[in-house]
PDB file of N, CA and C in Angstrom:
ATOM      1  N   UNK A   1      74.770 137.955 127.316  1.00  0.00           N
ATOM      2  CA  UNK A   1      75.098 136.811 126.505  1.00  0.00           C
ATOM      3  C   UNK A   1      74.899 137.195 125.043  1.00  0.00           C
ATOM      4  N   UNK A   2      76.193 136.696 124.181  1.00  0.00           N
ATOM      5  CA  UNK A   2      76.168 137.551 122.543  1.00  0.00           C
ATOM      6  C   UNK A   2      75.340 136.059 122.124  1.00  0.00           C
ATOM      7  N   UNK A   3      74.859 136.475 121.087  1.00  0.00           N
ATOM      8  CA  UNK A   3      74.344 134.936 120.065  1.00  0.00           C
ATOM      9  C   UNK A   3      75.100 135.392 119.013  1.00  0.00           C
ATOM     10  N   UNK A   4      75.552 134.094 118.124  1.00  0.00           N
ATOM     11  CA  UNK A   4      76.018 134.237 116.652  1.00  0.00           C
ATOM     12  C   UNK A   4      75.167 134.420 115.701  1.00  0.00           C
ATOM     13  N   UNK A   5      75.609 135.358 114.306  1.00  0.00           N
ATOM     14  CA  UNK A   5      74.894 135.576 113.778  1.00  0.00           C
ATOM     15  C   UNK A   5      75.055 135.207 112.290  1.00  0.00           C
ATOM     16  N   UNK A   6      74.238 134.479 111.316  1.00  0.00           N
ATOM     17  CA  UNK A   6      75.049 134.233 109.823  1.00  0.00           C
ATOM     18  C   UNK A   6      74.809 135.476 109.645  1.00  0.00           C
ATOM     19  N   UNK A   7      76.207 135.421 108.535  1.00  0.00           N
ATOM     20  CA  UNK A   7      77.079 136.264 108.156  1.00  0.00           C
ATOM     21  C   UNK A   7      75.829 136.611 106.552  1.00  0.00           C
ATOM     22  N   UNK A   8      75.883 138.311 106.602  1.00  0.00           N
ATOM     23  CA  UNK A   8      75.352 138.477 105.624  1.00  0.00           C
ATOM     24  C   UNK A   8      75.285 139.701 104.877  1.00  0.00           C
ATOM     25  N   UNK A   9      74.617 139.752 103.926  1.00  0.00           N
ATOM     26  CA  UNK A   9      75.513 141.063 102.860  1.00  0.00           C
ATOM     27  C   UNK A   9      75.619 142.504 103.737  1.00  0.00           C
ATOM     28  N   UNK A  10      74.362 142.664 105.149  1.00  0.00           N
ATOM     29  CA  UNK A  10      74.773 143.812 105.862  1.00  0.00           C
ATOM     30  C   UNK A  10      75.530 143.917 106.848  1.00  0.00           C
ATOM     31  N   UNK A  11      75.974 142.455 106.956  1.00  0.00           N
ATOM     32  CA  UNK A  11      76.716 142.201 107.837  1.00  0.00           C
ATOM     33  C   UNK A  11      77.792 140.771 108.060  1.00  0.00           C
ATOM     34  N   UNK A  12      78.744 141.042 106.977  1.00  0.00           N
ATOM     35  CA  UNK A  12      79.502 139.919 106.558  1.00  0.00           C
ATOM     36  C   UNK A  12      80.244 139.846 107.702  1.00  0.00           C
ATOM     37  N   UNK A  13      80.607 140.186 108.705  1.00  0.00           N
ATOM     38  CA  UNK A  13      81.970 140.114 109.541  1.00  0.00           C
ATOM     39  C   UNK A  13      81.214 138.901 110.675  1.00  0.00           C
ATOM     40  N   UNK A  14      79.892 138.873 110.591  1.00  0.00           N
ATOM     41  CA  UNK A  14      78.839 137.897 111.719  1.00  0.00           C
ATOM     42  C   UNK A  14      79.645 136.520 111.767  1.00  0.00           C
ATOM     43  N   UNK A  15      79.812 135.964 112.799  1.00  0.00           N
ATOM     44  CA  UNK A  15      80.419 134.307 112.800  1.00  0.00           C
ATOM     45  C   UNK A  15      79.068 133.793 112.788  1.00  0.00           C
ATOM     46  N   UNK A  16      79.368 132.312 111.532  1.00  0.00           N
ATOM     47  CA  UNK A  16      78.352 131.510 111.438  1.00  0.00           C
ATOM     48  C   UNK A  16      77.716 130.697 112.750  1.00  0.00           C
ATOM     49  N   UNK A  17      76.267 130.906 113.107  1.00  0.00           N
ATOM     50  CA  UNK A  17      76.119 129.888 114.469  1.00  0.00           C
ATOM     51  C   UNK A  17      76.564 128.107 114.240  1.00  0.00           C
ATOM     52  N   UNK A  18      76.854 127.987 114.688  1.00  0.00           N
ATOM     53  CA  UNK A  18      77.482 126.757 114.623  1.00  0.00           C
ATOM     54  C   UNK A  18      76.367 125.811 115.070  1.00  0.00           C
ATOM     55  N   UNK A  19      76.618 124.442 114.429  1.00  0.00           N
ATOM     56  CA  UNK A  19      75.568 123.248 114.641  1.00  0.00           C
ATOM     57  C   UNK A  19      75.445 122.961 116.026  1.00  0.00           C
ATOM     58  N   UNK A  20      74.499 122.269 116.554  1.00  0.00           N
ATOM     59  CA  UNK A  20      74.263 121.754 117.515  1.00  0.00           C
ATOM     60  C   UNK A  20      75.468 120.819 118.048  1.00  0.00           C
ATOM     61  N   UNK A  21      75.622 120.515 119.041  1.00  0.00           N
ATOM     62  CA  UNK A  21      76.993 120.094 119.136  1.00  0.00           C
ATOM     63  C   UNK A  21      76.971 118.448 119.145  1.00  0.00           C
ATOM     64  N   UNK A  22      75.809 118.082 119.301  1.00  0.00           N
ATOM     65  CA  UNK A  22      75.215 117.025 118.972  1.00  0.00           C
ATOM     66  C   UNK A  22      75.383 116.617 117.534  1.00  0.00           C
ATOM     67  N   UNK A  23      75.210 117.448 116.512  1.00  0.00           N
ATOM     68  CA  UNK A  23      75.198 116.827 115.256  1.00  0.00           C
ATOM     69  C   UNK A  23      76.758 117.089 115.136  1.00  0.00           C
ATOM     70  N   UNK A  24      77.555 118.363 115.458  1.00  0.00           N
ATOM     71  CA  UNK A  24      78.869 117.719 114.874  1.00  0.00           C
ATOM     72  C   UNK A  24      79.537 116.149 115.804  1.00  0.00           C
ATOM     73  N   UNK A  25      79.169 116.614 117.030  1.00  0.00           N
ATOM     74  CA  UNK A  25      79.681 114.782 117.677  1.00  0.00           C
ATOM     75  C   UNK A  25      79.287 113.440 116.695  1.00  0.00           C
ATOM     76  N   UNK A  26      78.392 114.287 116.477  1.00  0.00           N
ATOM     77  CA  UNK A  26      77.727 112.782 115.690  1.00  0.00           C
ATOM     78  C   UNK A  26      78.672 112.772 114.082  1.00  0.00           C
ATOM     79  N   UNK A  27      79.044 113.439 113.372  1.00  0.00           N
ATOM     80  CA  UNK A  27      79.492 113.975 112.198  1.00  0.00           C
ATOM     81  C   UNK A  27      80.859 113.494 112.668  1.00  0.00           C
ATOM     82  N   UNK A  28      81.820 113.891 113.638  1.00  0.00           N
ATOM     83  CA  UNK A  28      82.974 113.058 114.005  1.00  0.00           C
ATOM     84  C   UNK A  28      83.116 112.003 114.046  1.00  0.00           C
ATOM     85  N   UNK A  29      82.122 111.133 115.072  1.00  0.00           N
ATOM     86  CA  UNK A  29      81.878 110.093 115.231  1.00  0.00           C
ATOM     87  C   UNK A  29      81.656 108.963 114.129  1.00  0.00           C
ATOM     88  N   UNK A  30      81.043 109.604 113.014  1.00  0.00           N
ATOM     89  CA  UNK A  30      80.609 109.315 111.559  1.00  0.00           C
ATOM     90  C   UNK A  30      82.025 109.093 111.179  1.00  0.00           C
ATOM     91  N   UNK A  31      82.430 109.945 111.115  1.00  0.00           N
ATOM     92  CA  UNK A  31      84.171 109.645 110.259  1.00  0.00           C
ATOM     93  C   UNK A  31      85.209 108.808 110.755  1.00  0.00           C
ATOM     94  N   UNK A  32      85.024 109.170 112.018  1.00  0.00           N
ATOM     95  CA  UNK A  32      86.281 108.437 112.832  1.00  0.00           C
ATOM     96  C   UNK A  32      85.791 106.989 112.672  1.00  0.00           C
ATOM     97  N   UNK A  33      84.832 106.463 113.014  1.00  0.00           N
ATOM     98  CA  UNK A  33      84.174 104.702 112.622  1.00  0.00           C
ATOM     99  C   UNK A  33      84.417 104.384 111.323  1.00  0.00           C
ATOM    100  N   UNK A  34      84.157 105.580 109.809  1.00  0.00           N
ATOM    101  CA  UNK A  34      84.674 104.955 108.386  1.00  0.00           C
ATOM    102  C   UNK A  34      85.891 104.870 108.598  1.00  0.00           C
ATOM    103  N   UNK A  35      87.000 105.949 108.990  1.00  0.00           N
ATOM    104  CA  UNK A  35      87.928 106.210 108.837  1.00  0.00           C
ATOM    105  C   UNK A  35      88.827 104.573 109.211  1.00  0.00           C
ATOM    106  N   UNK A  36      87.871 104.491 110.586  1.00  0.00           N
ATOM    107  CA  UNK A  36      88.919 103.089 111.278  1.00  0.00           C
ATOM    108  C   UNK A  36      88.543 101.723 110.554  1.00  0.00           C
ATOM    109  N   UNK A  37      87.194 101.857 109.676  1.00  0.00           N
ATOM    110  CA  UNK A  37      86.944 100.770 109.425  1.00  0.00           C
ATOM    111  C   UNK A  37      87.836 100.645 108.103  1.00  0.00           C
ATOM    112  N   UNK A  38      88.112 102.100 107.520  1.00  0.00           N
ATOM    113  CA  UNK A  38      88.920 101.744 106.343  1.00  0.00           C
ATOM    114  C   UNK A  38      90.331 101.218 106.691  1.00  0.00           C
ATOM    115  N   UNK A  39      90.704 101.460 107.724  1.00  0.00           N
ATOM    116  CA  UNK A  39      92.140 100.989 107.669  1.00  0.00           C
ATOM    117  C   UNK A  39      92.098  99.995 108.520  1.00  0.00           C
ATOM    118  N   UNK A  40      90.790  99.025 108.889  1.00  0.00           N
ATOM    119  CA  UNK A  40      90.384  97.625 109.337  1.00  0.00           C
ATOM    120  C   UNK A  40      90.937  96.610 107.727  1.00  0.00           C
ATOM    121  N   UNK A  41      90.240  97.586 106.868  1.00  0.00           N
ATOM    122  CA  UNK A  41      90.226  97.128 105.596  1.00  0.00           C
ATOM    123  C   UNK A  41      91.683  96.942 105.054  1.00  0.00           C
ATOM    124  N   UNK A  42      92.459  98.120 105.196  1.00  0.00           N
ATOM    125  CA  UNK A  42      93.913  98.173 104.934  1.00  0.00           C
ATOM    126  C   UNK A  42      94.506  96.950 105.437  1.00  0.00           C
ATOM    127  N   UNK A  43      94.743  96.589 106.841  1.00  0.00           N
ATOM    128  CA  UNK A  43      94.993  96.027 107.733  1.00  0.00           C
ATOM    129  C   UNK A  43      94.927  93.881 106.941  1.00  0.00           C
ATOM    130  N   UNK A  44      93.413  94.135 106.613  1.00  0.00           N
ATOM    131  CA  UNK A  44      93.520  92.831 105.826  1.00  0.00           C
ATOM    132  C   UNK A  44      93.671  92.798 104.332  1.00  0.00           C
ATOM    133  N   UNK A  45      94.230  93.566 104.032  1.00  0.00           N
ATOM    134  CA  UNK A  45      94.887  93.833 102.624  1.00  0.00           C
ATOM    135  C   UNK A  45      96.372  93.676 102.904  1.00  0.00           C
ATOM    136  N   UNK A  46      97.080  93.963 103.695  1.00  0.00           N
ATOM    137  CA  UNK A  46      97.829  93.918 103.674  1.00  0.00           C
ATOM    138  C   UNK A  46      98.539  92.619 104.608  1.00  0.00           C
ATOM    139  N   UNK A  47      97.334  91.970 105.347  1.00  0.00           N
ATOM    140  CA  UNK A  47      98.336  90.526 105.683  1.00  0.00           C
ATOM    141  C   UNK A  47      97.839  89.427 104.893  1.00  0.00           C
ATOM    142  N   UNK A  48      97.018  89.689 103.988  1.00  0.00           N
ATOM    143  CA  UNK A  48      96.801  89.106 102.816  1.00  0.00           C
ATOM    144  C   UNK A  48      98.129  89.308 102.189  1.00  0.00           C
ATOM    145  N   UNK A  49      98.289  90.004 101.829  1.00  0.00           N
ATOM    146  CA  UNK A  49      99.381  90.497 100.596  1.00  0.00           C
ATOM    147  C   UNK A  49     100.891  89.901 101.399  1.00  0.00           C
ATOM    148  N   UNK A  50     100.923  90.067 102.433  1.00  0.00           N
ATOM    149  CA  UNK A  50     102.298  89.620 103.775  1.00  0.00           C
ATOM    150  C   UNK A  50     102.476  87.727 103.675  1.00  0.00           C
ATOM    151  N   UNK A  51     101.332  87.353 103.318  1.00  0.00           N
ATOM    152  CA  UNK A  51     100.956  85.893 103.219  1.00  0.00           C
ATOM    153  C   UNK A  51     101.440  85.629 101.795  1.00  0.00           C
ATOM    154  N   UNK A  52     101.118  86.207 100.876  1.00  0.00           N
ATOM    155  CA  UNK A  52     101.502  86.070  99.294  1.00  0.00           C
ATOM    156  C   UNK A  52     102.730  86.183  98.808  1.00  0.00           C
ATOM    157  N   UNK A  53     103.254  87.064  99.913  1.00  0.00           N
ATOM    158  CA  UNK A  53     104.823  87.679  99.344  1.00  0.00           C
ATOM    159  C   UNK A  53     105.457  86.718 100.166  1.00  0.00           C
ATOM    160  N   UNK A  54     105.165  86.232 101.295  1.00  0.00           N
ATOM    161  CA  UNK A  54     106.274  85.227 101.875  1.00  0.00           C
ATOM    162  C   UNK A  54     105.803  83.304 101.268  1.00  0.00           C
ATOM    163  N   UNK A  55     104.716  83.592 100.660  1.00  0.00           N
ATOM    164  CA  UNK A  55     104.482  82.365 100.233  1.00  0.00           C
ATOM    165  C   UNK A  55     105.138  82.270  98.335  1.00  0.00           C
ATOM    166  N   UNK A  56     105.304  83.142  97.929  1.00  0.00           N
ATOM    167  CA  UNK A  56     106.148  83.627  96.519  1.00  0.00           C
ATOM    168  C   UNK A  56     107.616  83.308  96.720  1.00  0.00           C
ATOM    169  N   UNK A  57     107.892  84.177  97.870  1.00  0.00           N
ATOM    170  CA  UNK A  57     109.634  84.045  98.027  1.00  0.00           C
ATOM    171  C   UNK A  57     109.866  82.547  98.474  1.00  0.00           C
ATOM    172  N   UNK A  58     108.817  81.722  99.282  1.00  0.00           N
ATOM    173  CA  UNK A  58     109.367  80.347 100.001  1.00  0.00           C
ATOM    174  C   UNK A  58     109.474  79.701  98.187  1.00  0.00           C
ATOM    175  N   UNK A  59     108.247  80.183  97.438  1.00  0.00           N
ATOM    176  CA  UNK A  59     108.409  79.184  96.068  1.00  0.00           C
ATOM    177  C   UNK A  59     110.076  79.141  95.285  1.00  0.00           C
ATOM    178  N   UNK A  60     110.099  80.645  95.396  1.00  0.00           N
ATOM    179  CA  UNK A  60     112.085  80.696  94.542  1.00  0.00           C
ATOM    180  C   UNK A  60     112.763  80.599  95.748  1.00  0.00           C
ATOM    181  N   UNK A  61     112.727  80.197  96.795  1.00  0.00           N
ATOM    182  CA  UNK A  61     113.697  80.323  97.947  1.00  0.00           C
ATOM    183  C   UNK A  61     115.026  81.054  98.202  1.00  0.00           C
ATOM    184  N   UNK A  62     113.952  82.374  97.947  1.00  0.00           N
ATOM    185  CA  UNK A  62     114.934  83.336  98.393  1.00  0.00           C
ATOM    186  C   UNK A  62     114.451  84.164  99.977  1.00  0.00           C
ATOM    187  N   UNK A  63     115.068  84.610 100.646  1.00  0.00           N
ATOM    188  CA  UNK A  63     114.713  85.303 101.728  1.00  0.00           C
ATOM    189  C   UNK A  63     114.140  86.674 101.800  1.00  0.00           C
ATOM    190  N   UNK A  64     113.791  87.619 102.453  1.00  0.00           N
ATOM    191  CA  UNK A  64     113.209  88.888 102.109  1.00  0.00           C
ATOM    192  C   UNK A  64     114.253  89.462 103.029  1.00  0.00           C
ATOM    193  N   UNK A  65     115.167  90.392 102.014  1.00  0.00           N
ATOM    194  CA  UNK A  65     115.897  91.016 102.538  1.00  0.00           C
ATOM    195  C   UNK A  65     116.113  91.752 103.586  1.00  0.00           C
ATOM    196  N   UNK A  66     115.126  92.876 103.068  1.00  0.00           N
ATOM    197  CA  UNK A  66     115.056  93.589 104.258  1.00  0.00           C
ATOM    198  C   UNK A  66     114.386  93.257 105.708  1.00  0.00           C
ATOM    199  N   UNK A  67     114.123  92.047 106.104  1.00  0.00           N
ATOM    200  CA  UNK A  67     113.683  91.166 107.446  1.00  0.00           C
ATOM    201  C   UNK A  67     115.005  90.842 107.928  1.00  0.00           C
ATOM    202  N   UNK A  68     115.851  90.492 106.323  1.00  0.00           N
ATOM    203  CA  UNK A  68     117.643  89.615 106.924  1.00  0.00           C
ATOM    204  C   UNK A  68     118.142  90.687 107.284  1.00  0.00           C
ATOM    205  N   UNK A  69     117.916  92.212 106.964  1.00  0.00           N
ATOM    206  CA  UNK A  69     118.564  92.829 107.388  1.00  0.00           C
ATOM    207  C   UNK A  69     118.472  93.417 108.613  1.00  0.00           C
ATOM    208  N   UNK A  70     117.590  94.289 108.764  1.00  0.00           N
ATOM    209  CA  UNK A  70     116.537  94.542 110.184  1.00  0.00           C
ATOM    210  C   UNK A  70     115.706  93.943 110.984  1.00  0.00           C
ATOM    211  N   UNK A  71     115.458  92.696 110.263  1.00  0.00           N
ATOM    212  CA  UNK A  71     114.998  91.742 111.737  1.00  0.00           C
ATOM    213  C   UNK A  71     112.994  91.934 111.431  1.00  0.00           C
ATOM    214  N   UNK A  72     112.860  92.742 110.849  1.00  0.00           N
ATOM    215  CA  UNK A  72     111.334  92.839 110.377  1.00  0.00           C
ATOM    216  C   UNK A  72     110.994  93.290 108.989  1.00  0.00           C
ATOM    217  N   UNK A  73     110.179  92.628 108.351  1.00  0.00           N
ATOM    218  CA  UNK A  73     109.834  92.879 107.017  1.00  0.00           C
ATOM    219  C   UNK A  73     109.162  94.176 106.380  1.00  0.00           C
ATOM    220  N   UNK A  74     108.756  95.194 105.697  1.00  0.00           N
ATOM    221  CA  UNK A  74     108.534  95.638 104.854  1.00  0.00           C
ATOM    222  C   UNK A  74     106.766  96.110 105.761  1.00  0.00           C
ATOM    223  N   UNK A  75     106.370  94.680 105.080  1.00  0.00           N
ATOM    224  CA  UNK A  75     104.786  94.509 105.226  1.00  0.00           C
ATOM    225  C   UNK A  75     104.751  94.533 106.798  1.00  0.00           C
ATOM    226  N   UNK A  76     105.857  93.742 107.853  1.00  0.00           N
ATOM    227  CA  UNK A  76     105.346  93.769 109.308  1.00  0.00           C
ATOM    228  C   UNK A  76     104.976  95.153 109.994  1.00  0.00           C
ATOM    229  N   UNK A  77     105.734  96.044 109.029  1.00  0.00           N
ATOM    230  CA  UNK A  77     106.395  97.425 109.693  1.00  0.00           C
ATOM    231  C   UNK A  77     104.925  98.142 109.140  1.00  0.00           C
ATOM    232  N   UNK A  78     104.322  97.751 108.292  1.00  0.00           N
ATOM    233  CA  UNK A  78     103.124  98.698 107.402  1.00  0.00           C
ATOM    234  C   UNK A  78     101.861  98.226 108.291  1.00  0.00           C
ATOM    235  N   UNK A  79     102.045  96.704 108.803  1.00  0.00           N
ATOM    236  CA  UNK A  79     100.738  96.062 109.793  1.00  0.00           C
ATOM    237  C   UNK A  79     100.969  96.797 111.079  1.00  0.00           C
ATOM    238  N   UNK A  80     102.269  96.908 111.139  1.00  0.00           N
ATOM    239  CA  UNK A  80     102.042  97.375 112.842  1.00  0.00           C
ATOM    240  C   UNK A  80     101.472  98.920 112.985  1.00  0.00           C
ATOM    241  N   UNK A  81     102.111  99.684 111.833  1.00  0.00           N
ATOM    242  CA  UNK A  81     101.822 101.087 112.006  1.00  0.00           C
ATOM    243  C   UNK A  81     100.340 100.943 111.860  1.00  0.00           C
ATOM    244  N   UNK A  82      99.753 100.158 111.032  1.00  0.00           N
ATOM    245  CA  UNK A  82      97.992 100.043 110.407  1.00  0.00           C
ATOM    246  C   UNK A  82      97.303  99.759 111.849  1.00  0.00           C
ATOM    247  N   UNK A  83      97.645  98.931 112.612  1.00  0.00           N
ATOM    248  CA  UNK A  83      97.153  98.273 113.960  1.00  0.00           C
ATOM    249  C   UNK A  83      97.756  99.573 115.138  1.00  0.00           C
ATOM    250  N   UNK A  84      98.626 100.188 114.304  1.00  0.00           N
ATOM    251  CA  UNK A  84      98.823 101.058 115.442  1.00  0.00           C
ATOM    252  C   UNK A  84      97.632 102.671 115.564  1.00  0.00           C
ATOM    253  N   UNK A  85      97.251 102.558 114.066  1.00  0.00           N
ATOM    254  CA  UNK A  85      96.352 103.590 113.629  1.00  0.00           C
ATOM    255  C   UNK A  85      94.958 103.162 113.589  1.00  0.00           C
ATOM    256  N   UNK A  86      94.534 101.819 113.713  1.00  0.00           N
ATOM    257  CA  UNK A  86      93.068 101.429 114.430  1.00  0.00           C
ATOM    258  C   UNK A  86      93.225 101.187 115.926  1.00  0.00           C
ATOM    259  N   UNK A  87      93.937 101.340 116.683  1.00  0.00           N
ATOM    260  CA  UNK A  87      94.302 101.971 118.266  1.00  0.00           C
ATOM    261  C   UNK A  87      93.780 102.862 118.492  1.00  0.00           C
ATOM    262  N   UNK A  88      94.906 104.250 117.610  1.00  0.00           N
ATOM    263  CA  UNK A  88      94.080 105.243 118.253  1.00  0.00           C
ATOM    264  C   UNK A  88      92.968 105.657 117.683  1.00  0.00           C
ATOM    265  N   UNK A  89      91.804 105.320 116.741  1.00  0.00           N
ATOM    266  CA  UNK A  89      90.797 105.453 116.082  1.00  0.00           C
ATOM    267  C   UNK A  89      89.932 105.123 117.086  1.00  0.00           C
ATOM    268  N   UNK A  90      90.121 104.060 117.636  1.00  0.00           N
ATOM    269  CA  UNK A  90      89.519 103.079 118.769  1.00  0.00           C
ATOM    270  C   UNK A  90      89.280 104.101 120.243  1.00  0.00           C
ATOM    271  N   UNK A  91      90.615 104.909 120.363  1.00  0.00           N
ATOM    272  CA  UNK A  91      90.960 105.181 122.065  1.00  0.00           C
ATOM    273  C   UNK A  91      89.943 106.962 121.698  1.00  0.00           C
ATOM    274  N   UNK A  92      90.580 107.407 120.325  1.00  0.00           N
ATOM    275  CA  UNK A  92      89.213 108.506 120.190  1.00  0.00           C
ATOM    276  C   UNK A  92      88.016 108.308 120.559  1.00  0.00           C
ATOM    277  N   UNK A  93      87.521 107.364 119.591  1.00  0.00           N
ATOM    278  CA  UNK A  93      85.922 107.117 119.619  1.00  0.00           C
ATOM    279  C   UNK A  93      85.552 106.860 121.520  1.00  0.00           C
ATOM    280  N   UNK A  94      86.505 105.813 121.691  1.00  0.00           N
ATOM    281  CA  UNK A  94      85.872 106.123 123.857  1.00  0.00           C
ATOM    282  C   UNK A  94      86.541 107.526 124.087  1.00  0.00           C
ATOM    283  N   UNK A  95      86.963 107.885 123.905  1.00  0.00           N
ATOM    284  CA  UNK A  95      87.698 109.879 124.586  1.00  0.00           C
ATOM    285  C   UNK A  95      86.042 110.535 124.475  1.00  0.00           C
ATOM    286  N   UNK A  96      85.649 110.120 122.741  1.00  0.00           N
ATOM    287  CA  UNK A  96      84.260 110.960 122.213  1.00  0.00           C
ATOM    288  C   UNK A  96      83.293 110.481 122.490  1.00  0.00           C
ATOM    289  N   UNK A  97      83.081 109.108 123.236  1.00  0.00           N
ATOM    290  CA  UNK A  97      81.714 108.531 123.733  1.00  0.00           C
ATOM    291  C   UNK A  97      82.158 109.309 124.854  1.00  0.00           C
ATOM    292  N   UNK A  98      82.746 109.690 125.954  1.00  0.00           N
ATOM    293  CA  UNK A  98      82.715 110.137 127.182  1.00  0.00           C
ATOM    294  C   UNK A  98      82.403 111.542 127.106  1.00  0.00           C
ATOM    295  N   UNK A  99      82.450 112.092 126.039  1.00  0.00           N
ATOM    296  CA  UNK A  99      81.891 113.711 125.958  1.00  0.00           C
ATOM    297  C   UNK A  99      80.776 113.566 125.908  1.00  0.00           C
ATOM    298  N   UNK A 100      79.653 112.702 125.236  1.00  0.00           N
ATOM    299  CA  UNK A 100      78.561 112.998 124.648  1.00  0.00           C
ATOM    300  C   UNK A 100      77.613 113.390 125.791  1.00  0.00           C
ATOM    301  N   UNK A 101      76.523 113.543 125.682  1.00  0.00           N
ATOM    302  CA  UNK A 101      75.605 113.652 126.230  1.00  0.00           C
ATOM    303  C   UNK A 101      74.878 112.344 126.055  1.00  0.00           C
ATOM    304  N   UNK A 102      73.307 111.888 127.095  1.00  0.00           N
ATOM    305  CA  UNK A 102      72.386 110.413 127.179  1.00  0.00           C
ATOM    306  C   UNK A 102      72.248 110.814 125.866  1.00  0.00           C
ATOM    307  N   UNK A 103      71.320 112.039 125.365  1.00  0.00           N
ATOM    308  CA  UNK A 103      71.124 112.596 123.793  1.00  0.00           C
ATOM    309  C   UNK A 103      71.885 111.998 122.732  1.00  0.00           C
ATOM    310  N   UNK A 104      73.360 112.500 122.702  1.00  0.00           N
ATOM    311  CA  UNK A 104      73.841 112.211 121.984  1.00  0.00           C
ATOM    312  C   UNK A 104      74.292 110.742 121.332  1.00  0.00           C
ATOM    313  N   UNK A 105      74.224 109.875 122.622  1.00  0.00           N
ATOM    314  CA  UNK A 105      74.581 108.840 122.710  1.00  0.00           C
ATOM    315  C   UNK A 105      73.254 107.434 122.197  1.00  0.00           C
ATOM    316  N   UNK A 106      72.721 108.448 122.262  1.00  0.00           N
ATOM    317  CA  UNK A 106      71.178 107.590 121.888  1.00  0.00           C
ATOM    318  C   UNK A 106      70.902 108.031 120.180  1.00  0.00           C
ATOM    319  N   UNK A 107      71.265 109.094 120.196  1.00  0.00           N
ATOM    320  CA  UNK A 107      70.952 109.111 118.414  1.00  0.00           C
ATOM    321  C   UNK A 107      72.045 108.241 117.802  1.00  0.00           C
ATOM    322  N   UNK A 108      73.459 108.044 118.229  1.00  0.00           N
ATOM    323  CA  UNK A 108      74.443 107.174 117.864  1.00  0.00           C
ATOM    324  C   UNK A 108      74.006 105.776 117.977  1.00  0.00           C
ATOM    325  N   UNK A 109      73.426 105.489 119.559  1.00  0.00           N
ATOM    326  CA  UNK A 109      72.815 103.906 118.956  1.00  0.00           C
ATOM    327  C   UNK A 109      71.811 103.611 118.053  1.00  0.00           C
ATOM    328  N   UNK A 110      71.022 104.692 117.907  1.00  0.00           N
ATOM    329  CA  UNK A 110      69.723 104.748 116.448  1.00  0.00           C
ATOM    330  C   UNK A 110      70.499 104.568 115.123  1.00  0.00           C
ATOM    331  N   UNK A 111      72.022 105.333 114.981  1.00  0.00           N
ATOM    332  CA  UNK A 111      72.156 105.333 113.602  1.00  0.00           C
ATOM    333  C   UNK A 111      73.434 104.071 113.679  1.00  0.00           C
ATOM    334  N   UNK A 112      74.084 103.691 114.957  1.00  0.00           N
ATOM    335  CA  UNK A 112      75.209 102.754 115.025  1.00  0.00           C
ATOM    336  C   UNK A 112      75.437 101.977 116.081  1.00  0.00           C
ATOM    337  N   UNK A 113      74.707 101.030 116.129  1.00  0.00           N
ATOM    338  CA  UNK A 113      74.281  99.565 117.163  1.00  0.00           C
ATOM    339  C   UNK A 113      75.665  99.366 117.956  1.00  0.00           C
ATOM    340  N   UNK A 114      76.786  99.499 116.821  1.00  0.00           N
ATOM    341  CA  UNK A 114      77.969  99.182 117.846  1.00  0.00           C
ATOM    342  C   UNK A 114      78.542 100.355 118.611  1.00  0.00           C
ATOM    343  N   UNK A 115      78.164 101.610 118.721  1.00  0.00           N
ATOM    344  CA  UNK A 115      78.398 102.483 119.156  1.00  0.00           C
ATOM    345  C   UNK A 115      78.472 102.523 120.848  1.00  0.00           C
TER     346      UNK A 115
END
């Protein structure tokens, strides 16, 4: 069995040992939860903004074109892809709770209750 070795001035070609696999799960796990919560955030930015723009156009009563044209608006097409991208944020994070280890899964409820 080889072990890794950091890489160093007598021996630069060494692969770095890599983290515990625990802390990068956890380091994924870390991102993928901001990542989804940011585009939770997107998500109500933008049917905020879907509410404003169809409550603007009812004021000059004009229609939103591109809905008359294609049958869906602008903003519907930006919510669905947004709802379509906190899906799979969602279907990761269970793919990556089913790898973990009891370990791993217990330092995640220490640092993230909803985990």
């Amino acid at each position: 069995m080889s072990t890794m070795q950091t890489p160093t001035r007598t021996n630069p070609d060494a692969q770095p040992t890599p983290p515990r696999a625990g802390v990068r799960s956890h380091r994924v796990w870390v991102d993928t939860v901001q990542r989804r919560d940011e585009a939770r955030t997107l998500l109500n930015t933008l049917l905020e903004a879907k509410h404003v723009s169809e409550r603007n156009l009812a004021s000059i009563n004009r229609p939103d074109m591109i809905k008359k044209v294609t049958g869906k608006s602008s903003m519907d097409t930006a919510i669905d892809s947004t709802r379509r991208l906190i899906d799979s944020f969602d279907r990761v994070l269970v793919d990556l709770k089913s790898t973990l280890s009891d370990e791993d899964i217990a330092l995640l409820d220490e640092t993230d209750p909803a985990a």
